[in-house]
Protein backbone atom coordinates (compact mmCIF):
# COMPACT_ATOMS: atom_id res chain seq x y z
CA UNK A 1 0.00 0.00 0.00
CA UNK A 2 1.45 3.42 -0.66
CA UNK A 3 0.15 7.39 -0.08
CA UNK A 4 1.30 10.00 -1.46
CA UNK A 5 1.36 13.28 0.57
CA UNK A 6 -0.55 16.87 0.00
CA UNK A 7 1.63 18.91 -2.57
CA UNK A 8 3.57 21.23 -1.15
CA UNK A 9 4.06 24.85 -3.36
CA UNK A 10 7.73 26.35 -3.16
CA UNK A 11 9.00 29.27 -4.90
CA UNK A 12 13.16 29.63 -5.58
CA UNK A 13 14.23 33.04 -4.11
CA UNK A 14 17.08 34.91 -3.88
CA UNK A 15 20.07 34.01 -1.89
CA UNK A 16 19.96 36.90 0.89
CA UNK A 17 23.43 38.63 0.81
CA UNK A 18 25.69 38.11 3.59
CA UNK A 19 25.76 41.11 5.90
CA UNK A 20 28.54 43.76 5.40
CA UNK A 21 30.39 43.70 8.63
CA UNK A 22 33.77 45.27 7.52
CA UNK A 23 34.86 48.37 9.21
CA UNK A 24 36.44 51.07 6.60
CA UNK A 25 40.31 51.37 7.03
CA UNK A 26 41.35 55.78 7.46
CA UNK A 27 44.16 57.77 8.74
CA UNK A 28 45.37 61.11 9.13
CA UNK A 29 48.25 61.93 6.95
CA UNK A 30 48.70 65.38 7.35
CA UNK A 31 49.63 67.12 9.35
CA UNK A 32 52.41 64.46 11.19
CA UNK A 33 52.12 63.15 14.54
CA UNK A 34 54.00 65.07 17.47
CA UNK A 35 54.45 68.19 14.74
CA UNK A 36 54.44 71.88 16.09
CA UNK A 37 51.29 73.64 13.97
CA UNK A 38 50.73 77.71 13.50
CA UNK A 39 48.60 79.37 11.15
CA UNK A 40 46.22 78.27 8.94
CA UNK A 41 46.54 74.32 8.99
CA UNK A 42 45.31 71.85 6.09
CA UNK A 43 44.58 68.44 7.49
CA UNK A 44 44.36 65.28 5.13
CA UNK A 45 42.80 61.76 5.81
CA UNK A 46 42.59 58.67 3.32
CA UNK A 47 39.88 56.05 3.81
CA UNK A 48 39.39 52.67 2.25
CA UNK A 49 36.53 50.37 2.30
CA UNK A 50 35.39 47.00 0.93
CA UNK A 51 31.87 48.62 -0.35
CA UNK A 52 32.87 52.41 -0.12
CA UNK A 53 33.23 55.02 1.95
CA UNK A 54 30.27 57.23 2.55
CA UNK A 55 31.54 60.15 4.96
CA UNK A 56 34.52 61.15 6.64
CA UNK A 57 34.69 63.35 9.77
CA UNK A 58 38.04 65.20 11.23
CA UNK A 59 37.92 65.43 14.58
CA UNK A 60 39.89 68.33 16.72
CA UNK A 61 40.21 67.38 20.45
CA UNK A 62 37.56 64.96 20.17
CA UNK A 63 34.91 67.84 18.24
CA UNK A 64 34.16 67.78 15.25
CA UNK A 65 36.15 69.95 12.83
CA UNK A 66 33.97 70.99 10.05
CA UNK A 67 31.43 68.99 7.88
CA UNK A 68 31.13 65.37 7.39
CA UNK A 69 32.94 64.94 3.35
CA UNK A 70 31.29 62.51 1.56
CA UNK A 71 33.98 62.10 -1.35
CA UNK A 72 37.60 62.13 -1.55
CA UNK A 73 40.39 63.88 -1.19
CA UNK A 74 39.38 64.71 2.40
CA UNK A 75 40.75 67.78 4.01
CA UNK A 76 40.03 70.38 6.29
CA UNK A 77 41.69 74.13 7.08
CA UNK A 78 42.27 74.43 10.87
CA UNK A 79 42.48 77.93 11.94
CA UNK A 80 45.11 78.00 14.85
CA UNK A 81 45.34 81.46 15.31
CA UNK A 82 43.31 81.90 18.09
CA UNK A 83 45.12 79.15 20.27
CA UNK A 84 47.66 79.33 22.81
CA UNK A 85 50.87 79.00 22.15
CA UNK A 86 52.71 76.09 23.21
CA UNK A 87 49.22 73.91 24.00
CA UNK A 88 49.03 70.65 22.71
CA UNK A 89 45.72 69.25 20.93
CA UNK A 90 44.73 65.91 18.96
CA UNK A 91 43.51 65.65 15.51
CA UNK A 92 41.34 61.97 14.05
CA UNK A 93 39.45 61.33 11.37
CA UNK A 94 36.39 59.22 11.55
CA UNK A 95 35.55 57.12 8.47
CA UNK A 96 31.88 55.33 8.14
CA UNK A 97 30.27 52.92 5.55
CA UNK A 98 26.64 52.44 3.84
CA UNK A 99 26.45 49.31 6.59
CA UNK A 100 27.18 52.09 9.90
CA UNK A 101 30.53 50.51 10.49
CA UNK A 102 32.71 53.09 10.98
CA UNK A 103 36.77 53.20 11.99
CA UNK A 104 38.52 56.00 13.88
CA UNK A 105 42.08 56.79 13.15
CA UNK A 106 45.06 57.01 15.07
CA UNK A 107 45.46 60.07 17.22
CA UNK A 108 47.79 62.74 15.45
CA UNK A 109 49.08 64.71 18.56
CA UNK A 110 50.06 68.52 17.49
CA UNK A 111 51.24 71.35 19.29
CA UNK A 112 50.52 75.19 18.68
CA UNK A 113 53.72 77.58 17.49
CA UNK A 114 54.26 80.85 17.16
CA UNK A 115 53.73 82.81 13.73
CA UNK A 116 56.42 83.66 12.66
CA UNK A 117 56.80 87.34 12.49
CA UNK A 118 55.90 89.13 9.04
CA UNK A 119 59.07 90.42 7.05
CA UNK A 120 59.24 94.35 5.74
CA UNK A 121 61.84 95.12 3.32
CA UNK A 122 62.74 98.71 3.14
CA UNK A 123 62.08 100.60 -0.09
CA UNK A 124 63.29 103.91 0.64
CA UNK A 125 65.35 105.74 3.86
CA UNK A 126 66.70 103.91 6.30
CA UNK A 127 67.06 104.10 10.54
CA UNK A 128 70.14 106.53 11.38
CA UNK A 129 68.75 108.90 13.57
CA UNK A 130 69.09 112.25 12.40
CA UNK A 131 71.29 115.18 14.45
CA UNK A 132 69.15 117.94 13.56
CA UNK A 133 66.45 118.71 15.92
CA UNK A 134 63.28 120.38 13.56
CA UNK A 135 59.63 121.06 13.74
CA UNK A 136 56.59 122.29 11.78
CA UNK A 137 53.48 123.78 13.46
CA UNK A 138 50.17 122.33 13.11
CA UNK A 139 48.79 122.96 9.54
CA UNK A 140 52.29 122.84 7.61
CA UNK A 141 53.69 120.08 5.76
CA UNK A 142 57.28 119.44 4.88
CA UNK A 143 58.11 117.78 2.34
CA UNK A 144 61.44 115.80 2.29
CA UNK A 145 63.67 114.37 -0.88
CA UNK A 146 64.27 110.86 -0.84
CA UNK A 147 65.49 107.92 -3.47
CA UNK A 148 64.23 104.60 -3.65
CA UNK A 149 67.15 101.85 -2.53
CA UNK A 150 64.56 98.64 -3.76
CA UNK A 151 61.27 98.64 -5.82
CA UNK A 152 58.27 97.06 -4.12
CA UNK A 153 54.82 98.09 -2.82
CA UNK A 154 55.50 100.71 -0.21
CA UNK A 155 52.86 100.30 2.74
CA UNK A 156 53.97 101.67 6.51
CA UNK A 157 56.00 105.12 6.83
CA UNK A 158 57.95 104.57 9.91
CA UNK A 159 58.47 107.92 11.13
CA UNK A 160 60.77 109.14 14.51
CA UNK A 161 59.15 111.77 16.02
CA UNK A 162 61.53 113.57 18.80
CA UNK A 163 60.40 115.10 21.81
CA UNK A 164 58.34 117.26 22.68
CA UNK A 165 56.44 116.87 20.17
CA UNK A 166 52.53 118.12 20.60
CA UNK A 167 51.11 116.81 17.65
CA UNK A 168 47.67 114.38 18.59
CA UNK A 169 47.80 113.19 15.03
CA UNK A 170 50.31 112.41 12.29
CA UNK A 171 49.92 112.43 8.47
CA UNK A 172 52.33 111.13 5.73
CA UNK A 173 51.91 112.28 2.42
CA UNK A 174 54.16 110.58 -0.73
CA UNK A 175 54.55 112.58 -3.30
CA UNK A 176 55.93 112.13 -7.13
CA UNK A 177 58.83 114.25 -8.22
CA UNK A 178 58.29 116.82 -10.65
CA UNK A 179 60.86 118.92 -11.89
CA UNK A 180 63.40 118.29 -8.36
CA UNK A 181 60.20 119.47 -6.03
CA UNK A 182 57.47 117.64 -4.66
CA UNK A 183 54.99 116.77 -7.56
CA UNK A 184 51.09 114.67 -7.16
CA UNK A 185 50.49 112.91 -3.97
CA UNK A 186 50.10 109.56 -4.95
CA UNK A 187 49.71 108.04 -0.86
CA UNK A 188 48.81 108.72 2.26
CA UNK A 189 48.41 107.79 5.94
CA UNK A 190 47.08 109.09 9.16
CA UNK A 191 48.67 108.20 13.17
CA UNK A 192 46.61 109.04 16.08
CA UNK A 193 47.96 109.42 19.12
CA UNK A 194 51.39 109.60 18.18
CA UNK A 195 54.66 108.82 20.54
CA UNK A 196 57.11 111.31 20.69
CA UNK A 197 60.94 110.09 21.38
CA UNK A 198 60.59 107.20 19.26
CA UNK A 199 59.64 105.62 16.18
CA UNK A 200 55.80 105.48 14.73
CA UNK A 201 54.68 103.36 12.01
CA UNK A 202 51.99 105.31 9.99
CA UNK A 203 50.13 102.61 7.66
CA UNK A 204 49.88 104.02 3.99
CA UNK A 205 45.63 104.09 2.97
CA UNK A 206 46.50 102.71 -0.39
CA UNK A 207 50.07 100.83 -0.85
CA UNK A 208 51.48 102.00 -3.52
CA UNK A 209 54.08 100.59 -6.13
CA UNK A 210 57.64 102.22 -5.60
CA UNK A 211 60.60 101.88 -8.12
CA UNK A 212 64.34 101.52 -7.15
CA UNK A 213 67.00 104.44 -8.26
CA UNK A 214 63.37 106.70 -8.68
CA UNK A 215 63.15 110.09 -6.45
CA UNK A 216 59.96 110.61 -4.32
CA UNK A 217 59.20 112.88 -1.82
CA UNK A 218 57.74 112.23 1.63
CA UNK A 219 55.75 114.95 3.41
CA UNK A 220 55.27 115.10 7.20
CA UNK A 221 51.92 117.11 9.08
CA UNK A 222 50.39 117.73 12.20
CA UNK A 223 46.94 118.95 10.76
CA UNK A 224 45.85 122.37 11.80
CA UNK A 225 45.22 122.72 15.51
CA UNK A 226 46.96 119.21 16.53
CA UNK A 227 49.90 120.65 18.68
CA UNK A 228 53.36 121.18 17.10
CA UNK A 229 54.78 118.19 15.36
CA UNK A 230 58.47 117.58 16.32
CA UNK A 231 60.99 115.60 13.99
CA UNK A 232 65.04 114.78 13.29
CA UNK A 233 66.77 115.63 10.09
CA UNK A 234 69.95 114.97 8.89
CA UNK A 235 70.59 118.59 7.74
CA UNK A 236 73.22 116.95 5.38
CA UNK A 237 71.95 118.46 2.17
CA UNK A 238 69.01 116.35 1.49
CA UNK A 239 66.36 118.71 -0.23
CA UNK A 240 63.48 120.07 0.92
CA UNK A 241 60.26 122.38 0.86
CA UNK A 242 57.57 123.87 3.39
CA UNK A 243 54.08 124.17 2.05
CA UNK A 244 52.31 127.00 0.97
CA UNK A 245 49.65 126.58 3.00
CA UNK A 246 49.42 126.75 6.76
CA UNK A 247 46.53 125.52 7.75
CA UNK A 248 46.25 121.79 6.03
CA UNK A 249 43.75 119.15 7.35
CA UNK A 250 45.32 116.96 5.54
CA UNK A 251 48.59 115.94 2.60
CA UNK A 252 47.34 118.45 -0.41
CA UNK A 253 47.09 116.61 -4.04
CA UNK A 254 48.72 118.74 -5.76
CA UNK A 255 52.12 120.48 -3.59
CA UNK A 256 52.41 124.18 -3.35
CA UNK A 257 56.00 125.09 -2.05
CA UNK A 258 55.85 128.40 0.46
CA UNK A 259 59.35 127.86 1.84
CA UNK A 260 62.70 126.35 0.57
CA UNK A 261 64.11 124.49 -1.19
CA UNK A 262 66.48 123.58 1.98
CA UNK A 263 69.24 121.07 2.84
CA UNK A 264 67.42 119.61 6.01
CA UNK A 265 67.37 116.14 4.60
CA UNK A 266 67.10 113.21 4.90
CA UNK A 267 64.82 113.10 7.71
CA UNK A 268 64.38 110.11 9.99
CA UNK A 269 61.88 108.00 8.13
CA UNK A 270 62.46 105.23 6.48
CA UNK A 271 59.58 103.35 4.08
CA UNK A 272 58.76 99.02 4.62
CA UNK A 273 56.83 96.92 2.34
């Protein structure tokens, strides 16, 4: 005797795919570990993963440090201006996968430096302290003769002011040369609060483009009703002019010569990048 069973239906699926369970591989490689960091700092990570990567995170100190990158090459700017000198902080990256594993990197250990200090060549005068004790009341300019020694864009007038000098505020004036005299003013600059008995650096509005072995002509004020302003000179037979005018507010555009042409010069000034 035999019986054969109720039919049983089956359909053939597919096989379900094994689970990804692979972490993604990343490190940090820049900057290096136990390096001294200043500035503005790029860091770089690289990430590897069986399926892909889908984001990478940089970590600073255990924060995040900007947005989540979802492509490669990863990198971040680090602004380390704002940090102590001398602290020491940790940079990782955090790398994750479509599946949510995710890897964290080795710590990079970094400490903060110092910034180096910006460089100023000098263009024109130089720092000998001149012999010749002079002055202008407030509201006249003098205007002194001086040749370029490098070209490059002129931007600070440092100028020594002696004692006792009154003046509340400073103004530089640069000047082209036309004809040997003071020609177009072609920069300026305004101090407040100057310091007499020692150098003041007087940052130029607009920098402006100065050519070596070419004669300009730098102008010194106290604007009317400042206080005396108070100044060396060489008095070595450097050329130069008083203005017309005595009551300036400010450098003129065009110069008017109302005293001179005298052998004052140079004068203690001397003109950076």
């Amino acid at each position: 005797n035999s019986t054969t069973s109720a039919v049983v239906h089956v359909t053939i699926g597919a096989v379900a795919p094994s689970a990804d369970t692979t972490p993604p591989t990343v490190s940090v490689s820049a900057p290096a570990d136990t390096s001294t960091v200043s500035g503005t700092v790029t860091l770089n990570a690289t990430a590897a993963d069986n399926v892909g990567v889908t984001s990478l995170q940089f970590k600073l100190d255990g924060a995040n440090l900007g947005a989540a990158q979802t492509s490669s090459p990863y990198q971040v700017s680090w602004d380390t201006s704002g940090l102590t000198v001398g602290s020491a902080h940790t940079l990782t990256a955090v790398a994750t996968d479509a599946a949510g594993n995710s890897t964290t990197s080795a710590v990079v250990h970094v400490t903060i430096g110092a910034v180096a200090p910006a460089t100023h060549t000098t263009l024109l005068g130089g720092t000998t302290l001149g012999s010749n004790h002079d002055f202008n009341p407030a509201g006249t300019a003098e205007a002194f003769q001086l040749t370029a020694i490098a070209s490059g864009t002129l931007a600070i007038l440092n100028v020594y002011i002696d004692s006792p000098s009154l003046a509340t505020t400073m103004m530089v004036g640069v000047y082209s040369d036309s004809v040997g005299a003071p020609g177009a003013l072609i920069a300026q600059g305004t101090l407040l609060a100057p310091t007499a008995g020692g150098w003041n650096p007087v940052t130029l509005s607009v920098p402006v483009a100065i050519t070596n072995g070419t004669t300009y002509w730098i102008a010194l004020l106290s604007p009317f009703g400042s206080g005396r302003l108070n100044f060396l000179d060489a008095k070595a037979g450097g050329k130069n002019f008083g203005s017309a005018s005595t009551t300036l507010a400010s450098p003129p555009a065009a110069w008017a010569s109302g005293g001179g042409p005298w052998t004052d010069g140079p004068p203690s000034v001397n003109g950076t990048t």
